[in-house]
C-alpha atoms as a PDB file:
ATOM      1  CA  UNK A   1      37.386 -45.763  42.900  1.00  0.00           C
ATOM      2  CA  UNK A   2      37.283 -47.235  39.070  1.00  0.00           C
ATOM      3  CA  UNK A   3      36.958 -45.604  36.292  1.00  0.00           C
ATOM      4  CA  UNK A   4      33.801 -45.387  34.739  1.00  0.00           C
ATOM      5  CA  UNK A   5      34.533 -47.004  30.981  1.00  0.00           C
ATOM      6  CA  UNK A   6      33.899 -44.932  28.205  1.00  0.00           C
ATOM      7  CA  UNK A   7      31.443 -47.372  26.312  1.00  0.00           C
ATOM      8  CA  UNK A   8      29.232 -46.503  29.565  1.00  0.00           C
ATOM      9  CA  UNK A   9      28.960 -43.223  28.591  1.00  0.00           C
ATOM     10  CA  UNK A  10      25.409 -41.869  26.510  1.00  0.00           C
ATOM     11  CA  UNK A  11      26.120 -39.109  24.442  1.00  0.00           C
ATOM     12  CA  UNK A  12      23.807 -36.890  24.250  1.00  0.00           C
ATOM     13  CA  UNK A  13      23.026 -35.653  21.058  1.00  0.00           C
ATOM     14  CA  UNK A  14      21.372 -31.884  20.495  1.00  0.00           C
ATOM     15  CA  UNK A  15      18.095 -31.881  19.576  1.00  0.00           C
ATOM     16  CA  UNK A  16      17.396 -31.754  15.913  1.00  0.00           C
ATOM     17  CA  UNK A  17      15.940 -28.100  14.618  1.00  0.00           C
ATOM     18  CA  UNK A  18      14.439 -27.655  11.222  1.00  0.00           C
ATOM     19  CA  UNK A  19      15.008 -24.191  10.947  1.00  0.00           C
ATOM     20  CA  UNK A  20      18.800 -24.587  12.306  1.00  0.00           C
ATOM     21  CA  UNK A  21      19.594 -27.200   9.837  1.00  0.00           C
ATOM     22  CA  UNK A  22      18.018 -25.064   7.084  1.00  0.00           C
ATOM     23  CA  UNK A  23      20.377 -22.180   8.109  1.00  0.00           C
ATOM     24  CA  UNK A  24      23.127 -24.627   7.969  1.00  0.00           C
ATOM     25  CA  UNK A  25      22.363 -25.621   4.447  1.00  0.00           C
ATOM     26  CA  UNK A  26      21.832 -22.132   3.395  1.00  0.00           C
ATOM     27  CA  UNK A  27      25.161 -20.989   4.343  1.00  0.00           C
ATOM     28  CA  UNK A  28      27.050 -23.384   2.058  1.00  0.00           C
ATOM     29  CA  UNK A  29      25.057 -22.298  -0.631  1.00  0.00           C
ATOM     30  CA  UNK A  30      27.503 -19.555  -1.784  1.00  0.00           C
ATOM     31  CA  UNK A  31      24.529 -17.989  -4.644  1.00  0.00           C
ATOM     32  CA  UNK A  32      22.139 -18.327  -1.726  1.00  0.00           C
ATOM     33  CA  UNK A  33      24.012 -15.917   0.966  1.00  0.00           C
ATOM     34  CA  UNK A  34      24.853 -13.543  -1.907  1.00  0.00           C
ATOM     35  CA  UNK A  35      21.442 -12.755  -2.778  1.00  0.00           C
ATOM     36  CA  UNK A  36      20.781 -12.704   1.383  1.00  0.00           C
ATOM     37  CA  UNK A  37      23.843 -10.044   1.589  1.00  0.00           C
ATOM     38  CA  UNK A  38      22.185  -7.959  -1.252  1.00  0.00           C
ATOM     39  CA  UNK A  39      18.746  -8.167   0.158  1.00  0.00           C
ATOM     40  CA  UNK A  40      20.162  -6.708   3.691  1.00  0.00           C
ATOM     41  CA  UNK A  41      21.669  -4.081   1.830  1.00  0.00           C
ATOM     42  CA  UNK A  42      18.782  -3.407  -0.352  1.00  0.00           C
ATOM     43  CA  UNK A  43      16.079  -3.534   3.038  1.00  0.00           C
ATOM     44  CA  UNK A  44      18.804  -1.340   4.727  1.00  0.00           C
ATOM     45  CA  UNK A  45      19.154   1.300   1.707  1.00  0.00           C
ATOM     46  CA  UNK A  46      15.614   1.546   1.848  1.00  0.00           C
ATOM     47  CA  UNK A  47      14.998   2.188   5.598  1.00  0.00           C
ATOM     48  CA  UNK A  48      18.004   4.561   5.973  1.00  0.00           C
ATOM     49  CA  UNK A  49      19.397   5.457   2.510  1.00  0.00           C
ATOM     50  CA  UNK A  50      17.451   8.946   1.900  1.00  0.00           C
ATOM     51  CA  UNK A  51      18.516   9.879   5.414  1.00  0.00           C
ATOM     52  CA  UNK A  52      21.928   9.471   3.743  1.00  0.00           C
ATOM     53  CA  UNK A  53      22.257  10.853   0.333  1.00  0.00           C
ATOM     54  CA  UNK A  54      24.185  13.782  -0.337  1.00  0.00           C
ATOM     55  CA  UNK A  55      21.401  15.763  -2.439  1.00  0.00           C
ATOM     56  CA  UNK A  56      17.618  15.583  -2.118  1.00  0.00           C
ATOM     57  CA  UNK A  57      15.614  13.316  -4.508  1.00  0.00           C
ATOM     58  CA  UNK A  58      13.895  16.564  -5.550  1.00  0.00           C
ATOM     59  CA  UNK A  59      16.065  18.922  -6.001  1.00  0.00           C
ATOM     60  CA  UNK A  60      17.026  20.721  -8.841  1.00  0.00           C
ATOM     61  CA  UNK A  61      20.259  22.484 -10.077  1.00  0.00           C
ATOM     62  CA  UNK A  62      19.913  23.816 -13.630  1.00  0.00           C
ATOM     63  CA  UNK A  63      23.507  24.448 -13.887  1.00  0.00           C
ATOM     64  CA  UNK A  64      23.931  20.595 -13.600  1.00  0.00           C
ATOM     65  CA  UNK A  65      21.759  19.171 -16.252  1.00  0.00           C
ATOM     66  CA  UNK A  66      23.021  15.794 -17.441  1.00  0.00           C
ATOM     67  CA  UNK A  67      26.161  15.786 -15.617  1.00  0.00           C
ATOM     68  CA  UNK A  68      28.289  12.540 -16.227  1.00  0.00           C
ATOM     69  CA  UNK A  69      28.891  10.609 -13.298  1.00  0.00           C
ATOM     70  CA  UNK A  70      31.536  11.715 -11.214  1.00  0.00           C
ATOM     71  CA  UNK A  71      33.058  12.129  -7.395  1.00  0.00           C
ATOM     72  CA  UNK A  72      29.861  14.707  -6.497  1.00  0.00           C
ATOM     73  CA  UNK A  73      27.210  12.839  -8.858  1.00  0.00           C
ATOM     74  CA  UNK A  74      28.321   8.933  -8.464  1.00  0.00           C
ATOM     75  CA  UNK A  75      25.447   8.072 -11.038  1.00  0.00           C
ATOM     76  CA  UNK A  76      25.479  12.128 -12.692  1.00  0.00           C
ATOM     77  CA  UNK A  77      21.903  13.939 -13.080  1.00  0.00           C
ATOM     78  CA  UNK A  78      18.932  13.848 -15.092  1.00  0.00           C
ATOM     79  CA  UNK A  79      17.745  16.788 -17.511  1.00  0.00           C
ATOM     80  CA  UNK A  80      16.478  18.682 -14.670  1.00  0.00           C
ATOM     81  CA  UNK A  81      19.651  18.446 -12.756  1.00  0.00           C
ATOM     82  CA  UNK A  82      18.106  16.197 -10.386  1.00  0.00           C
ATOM     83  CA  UNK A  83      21.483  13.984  -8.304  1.00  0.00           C
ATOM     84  CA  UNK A  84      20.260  10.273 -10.031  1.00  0.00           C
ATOM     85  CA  UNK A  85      22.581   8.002  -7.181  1.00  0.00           C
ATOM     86  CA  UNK A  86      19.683   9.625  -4.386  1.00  0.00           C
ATOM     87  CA  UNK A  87      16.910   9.047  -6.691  1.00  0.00           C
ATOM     88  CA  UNK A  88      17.888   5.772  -7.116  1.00  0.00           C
ATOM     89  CA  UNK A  89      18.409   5.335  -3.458  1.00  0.00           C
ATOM     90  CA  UNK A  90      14.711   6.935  -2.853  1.00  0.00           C
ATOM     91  CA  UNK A  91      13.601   4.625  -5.601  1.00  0.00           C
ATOM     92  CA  UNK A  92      14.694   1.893  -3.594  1.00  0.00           C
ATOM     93  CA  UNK A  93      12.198   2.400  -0.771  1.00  0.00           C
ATOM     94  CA  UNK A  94       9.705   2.833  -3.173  1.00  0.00           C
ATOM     95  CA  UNK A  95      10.082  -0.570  -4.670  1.00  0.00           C
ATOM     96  CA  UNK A  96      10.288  -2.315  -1.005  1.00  0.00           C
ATOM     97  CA  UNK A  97       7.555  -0.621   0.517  1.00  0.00           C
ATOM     98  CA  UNK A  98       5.684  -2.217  -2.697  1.00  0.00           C
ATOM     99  CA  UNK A  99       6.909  -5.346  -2.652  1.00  0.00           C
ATOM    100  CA  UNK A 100       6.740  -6.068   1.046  1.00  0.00           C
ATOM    101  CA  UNK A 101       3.078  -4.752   1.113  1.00  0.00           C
ATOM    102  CA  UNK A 102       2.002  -6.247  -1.674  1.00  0.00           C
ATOM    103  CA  UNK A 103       3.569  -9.504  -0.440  1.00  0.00           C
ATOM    104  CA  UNK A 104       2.090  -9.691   2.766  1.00  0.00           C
ATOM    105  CA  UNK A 105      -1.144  -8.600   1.616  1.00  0.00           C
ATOM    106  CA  UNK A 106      -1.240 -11.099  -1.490  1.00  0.00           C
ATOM    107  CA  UNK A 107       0.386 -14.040   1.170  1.00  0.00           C
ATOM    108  CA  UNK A 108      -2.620 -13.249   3.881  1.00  0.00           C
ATOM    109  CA  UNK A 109      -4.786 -13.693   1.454  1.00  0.00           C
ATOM    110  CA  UNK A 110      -3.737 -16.678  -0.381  1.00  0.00           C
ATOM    111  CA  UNK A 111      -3.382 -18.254   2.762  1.00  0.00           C
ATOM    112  CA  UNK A 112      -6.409 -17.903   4.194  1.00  0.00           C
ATOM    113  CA  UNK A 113      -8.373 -18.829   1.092  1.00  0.00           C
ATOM    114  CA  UNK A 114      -5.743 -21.787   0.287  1.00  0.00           C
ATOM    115  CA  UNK A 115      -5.933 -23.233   3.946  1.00  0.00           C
ATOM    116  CA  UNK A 116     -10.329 -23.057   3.959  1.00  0.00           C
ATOM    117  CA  UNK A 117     -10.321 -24.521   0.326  1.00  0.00           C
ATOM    118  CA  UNK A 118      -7.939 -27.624   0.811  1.00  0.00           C
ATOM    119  CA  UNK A 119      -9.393 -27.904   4.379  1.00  0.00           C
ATOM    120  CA  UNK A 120     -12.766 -28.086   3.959  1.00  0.00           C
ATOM    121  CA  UNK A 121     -12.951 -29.257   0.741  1.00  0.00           C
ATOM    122  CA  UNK A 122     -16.227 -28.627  -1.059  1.00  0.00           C
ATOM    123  CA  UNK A 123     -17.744 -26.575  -2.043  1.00  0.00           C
ATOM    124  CA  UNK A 124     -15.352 -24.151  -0.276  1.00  0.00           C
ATOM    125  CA  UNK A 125     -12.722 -25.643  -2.657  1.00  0.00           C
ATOM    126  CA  UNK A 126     -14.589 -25.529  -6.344  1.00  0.00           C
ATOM    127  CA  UNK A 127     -15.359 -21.977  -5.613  1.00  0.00           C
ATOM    128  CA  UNK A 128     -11.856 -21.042  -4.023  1.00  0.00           C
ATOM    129  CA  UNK A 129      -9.883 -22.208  -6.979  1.00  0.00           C
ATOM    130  CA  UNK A 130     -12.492 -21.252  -9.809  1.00  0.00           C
ATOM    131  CA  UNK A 131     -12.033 -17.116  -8.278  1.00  0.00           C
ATOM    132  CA  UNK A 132      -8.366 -18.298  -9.017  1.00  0.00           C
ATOM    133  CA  UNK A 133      -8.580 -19.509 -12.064  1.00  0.00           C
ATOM    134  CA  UNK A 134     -10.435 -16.392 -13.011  1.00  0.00           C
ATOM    135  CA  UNK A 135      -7.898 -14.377 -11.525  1.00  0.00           C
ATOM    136  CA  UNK A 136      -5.162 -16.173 -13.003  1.00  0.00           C
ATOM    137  CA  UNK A 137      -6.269 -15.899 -16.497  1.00  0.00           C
ATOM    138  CA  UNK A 138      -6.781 -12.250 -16.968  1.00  0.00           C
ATOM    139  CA  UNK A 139      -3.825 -10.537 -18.228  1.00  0.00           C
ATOM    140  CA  UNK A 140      -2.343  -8.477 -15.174  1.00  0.00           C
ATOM    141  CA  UNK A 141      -1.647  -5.622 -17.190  1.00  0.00           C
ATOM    142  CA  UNK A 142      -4.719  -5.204 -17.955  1.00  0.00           C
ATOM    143  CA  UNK A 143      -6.718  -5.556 -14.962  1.00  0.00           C
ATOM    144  CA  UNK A 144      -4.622  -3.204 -13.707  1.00  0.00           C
ATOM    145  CA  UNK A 145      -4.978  -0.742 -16.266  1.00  0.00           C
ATOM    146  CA  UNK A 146      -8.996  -1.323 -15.687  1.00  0.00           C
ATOM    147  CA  UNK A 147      -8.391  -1.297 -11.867  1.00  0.00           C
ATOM    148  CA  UNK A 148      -6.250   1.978 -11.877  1.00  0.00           C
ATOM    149  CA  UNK A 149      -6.225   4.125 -14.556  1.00  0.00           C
ATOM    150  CA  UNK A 150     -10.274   3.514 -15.782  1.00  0.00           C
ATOM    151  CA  UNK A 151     -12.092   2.805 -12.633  1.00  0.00           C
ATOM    152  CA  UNK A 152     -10.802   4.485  -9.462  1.00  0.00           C
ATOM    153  CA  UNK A 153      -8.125   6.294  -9.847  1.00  0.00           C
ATOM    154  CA  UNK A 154     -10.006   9.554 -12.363  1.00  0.00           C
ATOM    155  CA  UNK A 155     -12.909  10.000  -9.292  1.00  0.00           C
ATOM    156  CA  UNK A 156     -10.372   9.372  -6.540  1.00  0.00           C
ATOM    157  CA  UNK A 157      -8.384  12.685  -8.314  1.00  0.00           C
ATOM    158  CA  UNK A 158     -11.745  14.725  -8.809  1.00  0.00           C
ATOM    159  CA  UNK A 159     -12.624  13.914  -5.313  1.00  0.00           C
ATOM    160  CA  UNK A 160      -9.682  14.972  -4.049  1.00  0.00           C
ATOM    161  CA  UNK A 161      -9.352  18.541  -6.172  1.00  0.00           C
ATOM    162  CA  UNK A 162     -13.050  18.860  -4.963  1.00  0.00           C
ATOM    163  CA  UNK A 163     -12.180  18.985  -1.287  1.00  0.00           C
ATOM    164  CA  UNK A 164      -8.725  20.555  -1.314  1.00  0.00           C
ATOM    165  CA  UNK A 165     -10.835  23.457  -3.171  1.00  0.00           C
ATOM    166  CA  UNK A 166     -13.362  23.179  -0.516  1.00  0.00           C
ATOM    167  CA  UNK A 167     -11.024  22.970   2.415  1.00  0.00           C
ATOM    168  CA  UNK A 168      -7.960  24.293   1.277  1.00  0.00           C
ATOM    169  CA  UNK A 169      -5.865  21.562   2.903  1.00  0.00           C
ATOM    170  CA  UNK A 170      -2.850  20.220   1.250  1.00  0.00           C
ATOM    171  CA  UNK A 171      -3.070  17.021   2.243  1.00  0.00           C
ATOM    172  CA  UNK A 172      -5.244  16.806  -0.774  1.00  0.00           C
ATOM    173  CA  UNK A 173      -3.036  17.604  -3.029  1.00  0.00           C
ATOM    174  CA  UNK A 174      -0.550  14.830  -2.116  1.00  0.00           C
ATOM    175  CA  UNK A 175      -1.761  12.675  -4.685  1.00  0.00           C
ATOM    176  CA  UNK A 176       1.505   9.813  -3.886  1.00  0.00           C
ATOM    177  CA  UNK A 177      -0.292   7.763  -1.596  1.00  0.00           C
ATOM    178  CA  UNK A 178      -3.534   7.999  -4.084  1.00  0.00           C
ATOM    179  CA  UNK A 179      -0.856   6.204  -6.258  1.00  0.00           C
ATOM    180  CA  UNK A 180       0.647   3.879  -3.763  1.00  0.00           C
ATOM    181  CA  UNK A 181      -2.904   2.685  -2.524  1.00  0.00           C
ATOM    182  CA  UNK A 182      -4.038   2.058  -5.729  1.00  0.00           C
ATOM    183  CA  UNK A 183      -0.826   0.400  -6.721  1.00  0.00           C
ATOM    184  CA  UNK A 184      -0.574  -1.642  -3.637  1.00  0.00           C
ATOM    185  CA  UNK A 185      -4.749  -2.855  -3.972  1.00  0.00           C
ATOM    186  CA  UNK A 186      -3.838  -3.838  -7.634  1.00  0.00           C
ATOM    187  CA  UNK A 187      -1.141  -5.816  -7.344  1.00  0.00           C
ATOM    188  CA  UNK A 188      -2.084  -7.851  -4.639  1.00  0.00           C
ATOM    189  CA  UNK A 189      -5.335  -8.482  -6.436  1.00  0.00           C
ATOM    190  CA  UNK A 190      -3.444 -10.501  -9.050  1.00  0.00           C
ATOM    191  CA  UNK A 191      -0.368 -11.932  -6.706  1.00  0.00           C
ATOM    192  CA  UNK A 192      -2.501 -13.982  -4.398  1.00  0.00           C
ATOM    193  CA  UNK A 193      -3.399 -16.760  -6.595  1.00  0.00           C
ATOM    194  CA  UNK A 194      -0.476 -18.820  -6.845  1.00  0.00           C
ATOM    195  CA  UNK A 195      -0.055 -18.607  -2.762  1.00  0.00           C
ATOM    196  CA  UNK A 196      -3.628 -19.567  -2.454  1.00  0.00           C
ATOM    197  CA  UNK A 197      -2.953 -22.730  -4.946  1.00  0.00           C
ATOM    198  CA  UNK A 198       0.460 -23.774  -3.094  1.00  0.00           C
ATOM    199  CA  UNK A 199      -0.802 -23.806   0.619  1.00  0.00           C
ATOM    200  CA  UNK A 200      -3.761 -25.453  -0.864  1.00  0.00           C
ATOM    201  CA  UNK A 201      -1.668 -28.644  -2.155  1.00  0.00           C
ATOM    202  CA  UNK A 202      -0.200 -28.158   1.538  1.00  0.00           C
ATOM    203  CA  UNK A 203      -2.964 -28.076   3.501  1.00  0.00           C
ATOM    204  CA  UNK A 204      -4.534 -31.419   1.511  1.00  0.00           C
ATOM    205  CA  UNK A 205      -1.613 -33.744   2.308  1.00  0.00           C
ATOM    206  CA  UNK A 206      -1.216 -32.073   5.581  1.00  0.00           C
ATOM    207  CA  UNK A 207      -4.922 -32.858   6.585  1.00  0.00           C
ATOM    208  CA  UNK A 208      -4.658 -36.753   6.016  1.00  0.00           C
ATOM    209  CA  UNK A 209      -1.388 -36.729   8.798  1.00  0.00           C
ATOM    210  CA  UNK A 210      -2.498 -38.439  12.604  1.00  0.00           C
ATOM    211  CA  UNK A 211      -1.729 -35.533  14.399  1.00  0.00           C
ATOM    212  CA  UNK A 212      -4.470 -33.945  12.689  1.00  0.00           C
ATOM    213  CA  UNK A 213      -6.699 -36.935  13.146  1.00  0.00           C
ATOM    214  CA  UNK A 214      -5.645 -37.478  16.445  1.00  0.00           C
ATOM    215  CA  UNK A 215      -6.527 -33.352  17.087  1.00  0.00           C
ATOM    216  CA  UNK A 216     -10.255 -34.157  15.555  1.00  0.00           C
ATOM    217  CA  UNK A 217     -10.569 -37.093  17.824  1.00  0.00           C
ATOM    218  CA  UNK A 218      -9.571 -34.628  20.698  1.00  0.00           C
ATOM    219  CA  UNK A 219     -12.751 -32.456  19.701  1.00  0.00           C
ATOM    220  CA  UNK A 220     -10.687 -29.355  18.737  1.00  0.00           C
ATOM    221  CA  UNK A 221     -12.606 -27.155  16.233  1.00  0.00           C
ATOM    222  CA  UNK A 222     -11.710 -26.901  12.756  1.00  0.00           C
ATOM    223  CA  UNK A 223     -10.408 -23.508  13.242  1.00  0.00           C
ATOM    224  CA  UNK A 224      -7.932 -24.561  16.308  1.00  0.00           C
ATOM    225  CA  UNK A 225      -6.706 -27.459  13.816  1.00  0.00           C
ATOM    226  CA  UNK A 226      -5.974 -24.896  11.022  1.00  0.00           C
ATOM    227  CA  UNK A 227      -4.123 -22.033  13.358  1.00  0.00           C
ATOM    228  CA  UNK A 228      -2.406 -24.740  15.248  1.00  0.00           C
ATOM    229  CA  UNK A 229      -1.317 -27.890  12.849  1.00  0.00           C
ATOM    230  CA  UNK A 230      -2.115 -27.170   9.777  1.00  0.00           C
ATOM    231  CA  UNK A 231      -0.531 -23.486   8.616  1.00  0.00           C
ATOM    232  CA  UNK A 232       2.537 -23.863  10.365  1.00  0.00           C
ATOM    233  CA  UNK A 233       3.456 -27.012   8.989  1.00  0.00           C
ATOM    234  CA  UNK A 234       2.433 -25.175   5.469  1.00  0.00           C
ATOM    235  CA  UNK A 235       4.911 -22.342   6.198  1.00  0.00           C
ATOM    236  CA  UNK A 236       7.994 -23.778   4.997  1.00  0.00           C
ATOM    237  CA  UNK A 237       6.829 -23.804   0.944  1.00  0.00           C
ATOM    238  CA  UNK A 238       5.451 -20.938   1.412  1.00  0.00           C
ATOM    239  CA  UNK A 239       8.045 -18.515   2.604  1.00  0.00           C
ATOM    240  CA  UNK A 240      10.330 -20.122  -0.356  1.00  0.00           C
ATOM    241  CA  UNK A 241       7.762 -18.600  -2.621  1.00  0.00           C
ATOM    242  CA  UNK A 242       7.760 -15.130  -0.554  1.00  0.00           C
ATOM    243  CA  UNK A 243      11.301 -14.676  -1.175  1.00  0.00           C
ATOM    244  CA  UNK A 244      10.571 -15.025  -4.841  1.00  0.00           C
ATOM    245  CA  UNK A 245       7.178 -12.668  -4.989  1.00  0.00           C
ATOM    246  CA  UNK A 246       9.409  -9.920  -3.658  1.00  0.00           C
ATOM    247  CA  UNK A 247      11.524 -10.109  -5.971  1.00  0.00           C
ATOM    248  CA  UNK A 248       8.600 -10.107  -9.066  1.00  0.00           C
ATOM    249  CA  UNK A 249       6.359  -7.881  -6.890  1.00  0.00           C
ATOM    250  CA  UNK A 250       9.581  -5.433  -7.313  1.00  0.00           C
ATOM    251  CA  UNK A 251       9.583  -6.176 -10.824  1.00  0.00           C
ATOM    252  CA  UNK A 252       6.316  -5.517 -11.792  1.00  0.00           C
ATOM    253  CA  UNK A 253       5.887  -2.267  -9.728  1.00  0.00           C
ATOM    254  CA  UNK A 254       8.714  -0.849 -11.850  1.00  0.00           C
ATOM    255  CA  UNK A 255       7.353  -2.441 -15.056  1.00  0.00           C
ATOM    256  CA  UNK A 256       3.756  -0.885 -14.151  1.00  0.00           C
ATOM    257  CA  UNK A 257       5.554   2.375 -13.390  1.00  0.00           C
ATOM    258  CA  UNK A 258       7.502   1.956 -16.586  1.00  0.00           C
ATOM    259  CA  UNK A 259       3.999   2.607 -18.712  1.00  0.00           C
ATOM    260  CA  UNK A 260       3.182   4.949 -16.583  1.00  0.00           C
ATOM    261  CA  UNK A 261      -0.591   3.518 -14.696  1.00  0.00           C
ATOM    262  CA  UNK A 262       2.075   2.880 -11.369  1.00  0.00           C
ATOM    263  CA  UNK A 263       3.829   5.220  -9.227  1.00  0.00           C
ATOM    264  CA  UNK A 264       4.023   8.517 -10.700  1.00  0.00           C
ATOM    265  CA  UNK A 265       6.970  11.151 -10.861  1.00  0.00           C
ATOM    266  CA  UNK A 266       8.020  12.956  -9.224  1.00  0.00           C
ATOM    267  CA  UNK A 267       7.768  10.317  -6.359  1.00  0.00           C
ATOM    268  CA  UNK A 268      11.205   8.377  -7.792  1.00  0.00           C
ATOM    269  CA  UNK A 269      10.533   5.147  -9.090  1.00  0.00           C
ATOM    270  CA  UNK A 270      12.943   2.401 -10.421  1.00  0.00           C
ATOM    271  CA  UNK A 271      10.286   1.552 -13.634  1.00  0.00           C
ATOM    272  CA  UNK A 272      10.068   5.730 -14.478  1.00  0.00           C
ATOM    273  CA  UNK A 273      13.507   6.537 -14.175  1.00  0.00           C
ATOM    274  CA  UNK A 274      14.052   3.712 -16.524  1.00  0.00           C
ATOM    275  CA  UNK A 275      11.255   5.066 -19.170  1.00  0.00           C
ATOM    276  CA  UNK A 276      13.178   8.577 -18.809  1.00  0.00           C
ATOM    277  CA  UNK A 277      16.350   6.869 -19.109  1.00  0.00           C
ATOM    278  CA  UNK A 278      14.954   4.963 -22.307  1.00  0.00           C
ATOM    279  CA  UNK A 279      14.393   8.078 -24.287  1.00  0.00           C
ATOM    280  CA  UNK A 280      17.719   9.670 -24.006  1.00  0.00           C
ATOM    281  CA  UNK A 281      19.972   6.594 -23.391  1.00  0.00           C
ATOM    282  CA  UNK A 282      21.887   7.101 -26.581  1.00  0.00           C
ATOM    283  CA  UNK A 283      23.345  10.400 -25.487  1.00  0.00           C
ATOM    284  CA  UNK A 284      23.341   9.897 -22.045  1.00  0.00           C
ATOM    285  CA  UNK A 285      23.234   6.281 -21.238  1.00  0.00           C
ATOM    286  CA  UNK A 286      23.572   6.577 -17.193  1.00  0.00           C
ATOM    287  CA  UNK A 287      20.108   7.578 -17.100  1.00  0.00           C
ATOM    288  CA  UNK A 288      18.989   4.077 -18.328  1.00  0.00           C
ATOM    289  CA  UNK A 289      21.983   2.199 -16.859  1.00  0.00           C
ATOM    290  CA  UNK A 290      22.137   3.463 -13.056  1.00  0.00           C
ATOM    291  CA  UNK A 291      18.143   2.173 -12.452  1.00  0.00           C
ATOM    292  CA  UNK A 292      18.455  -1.032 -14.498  1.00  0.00           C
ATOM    293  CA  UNK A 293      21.187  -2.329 -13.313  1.00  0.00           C
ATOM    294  CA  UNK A 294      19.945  -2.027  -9.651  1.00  0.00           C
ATOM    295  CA  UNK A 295      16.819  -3.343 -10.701  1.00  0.00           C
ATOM    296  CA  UNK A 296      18.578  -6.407 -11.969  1.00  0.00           C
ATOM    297  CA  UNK A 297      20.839  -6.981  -9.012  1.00  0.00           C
ATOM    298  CA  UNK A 298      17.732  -7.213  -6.710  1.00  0.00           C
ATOM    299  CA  UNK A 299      15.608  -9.557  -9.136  1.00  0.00           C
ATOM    300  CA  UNK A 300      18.891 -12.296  -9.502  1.00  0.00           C
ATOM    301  CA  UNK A 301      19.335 -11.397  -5.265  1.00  0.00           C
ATOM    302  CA  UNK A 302      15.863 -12.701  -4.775  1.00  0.00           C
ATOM    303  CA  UNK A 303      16.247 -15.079  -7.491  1.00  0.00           C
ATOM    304  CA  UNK A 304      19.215 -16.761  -5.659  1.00  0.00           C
ATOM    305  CA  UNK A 305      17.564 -16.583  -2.183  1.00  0.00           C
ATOM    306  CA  UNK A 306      14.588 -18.131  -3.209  1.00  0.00           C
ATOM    307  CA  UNK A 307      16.403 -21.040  -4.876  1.00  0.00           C
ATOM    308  CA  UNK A 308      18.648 -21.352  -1.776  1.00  0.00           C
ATOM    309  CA  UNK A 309      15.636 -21.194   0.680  1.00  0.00           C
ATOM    310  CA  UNK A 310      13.982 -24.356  -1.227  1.00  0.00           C
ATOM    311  CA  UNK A 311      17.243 -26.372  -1.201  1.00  0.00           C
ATOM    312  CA  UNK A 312      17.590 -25.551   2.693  1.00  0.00           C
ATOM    313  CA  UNK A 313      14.033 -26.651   3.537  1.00  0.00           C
ATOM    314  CA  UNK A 314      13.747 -28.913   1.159  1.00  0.00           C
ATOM    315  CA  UNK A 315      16.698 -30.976   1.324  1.00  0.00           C
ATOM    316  CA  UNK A 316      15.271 -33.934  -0.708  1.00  0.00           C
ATOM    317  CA  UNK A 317      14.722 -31.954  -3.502  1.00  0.00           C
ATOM    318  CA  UNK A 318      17.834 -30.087  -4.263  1.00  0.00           C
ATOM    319  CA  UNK A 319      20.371 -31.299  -6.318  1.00  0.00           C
END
């Protein structure tokens, strides 16, 4: 029996995958799986770190006021003798249960709006990207001072002291989630603009493709096309951008907290553990230090994730 020569044989080649070549990308970007390493360590400190800590967030040990850090206080204690490494670790929960709520809230929204205004066209899209425009150009400190501190959050707190008085129930007087709903409404009221622009420029050269022709000729309804073709051939752009808005939702949770109309104490809070740290830094500079620098690490971790996540799904346009 011959031998079957070699230049018979087909090769057969694996399929090409977007997302696998994307991961493949991503791991030679060495800035890019730094800032993926921190994130996992971040998302993990958050789900599990409290469980972990070696004091309470809350409690308090007079004896230990101000305590440099050390083997029993890795980042020492605030005035009230308060362990500042768990309140840290706390505060780390608090900024990813913002920034992944806000996120997903803001990105729902943006792309529902962005894929009906660059679908449809007008007058869907003139009055689509004129509510952005609005949106965009108010200041977002102040609509959220307007949104928060003047307009719902005073009768939300008299509402609530009316009925624990009238029910004596202390659910009531938990007035944290007042803070995080609030928070959470706010912020995502003033992150979903540039989502809603960027799926829009999506979702107008996606519409001209064939496929999408072809699926009109087919008779599917508009709606089909959209769920179908068009948003998940939108999705790649737009979960670059996610990785970023976590990292500025994070950001601007702790700067909101920071003048004081975002999550109050004593729930901890990267932004007012730095405005506690701020007034005493020059005598006892861990109090600034321990929440700043954390906050920085997971700003540049997002910062470098993002950039990697455009370079491996956007091969064309990275350097």
């Amino acid at each position: 029996m011959s031998a079957i020569p070699l230049s018979t044989i087909e090769t057969v080649e694996e399929p090409v995958s977007l997302w696998r070549d994307a991961w493949y990308r991503l791991k030679r970007n060495r800035l890019a799986i730094f800032g993926l390493v921190v994130v996992v360590i971040l998302a993990f400190t958050a789900i599990f770190g409290p469980y972990l800590t070696p004091y309470d967030y809350l409690s308090q040990d007079l004896n230990a006021r101000n305590v440099l850090p050390s083997m029993s206080h890795l980042f020492g204690t605030d005035d009230l003798g308060r362990d500042v490494f768990s309140r840290v670790v706390f505060g780390t929960r608090t900024a990813f249960l913002v920034a992944v709520i806000v996120t997903v809230f803001a990105v729902l929204i943006g792309l529902v709006l962005g894929a009906v205004a660059g679908f449809f066209g007008n007058p869907f899209d003139r009055a689509i990207m004129w509510l952005t425009d609005v949106t965009m150009s108010v200041p977002n400190l102040l609509l959220v001072v307007v949104v928060i501190n003047a307009s719902l959050k005073s009768p939300i707190s008299k509402w609530m002291e009316a009925r624990y008085l009238a029910t004596l129930n202390p659910f009531y007087r938990e007035t944290m989630w007042v803070d995080f709903i609030l928070v959470f409404g706010s912020m995502a009221l003033i992150s979903w603009p540039p989502y809603a622009r960027l799926v829009r420029a999506q979702v107008l050269s996606i519409r001209s493709r064939p496929y999408i022709t072809a699926a009109q000729a087919l008779g599917l309804s508009n709606w089909i096309i959209i769920k179908r073709y068009v948003i998940p051939n939108a999705l790649g752009p737009l979960i670059v951008s996610v990785s970023a808005g976590l990292g500025t939702a994070m950001v601007l949770e702790s700067a909101f907290s920071f003048l004081g109309v975002g999550v109050n104490p004593p729930t901890p809070s990267w932004g007012n553990m730095i405005s506690d740290g701020l007034r005493v830094w020059q005598h006892y500079p861990h109090l600034l230090a321990a929440p700043a620098a954390v906050l920085g690490l997971a700003s540049v971790a997002f910062s470098f994730l993002g950039d990697g996540l455009n370079d491996a799904l956007n091969p064309r346009g990275s350097k």
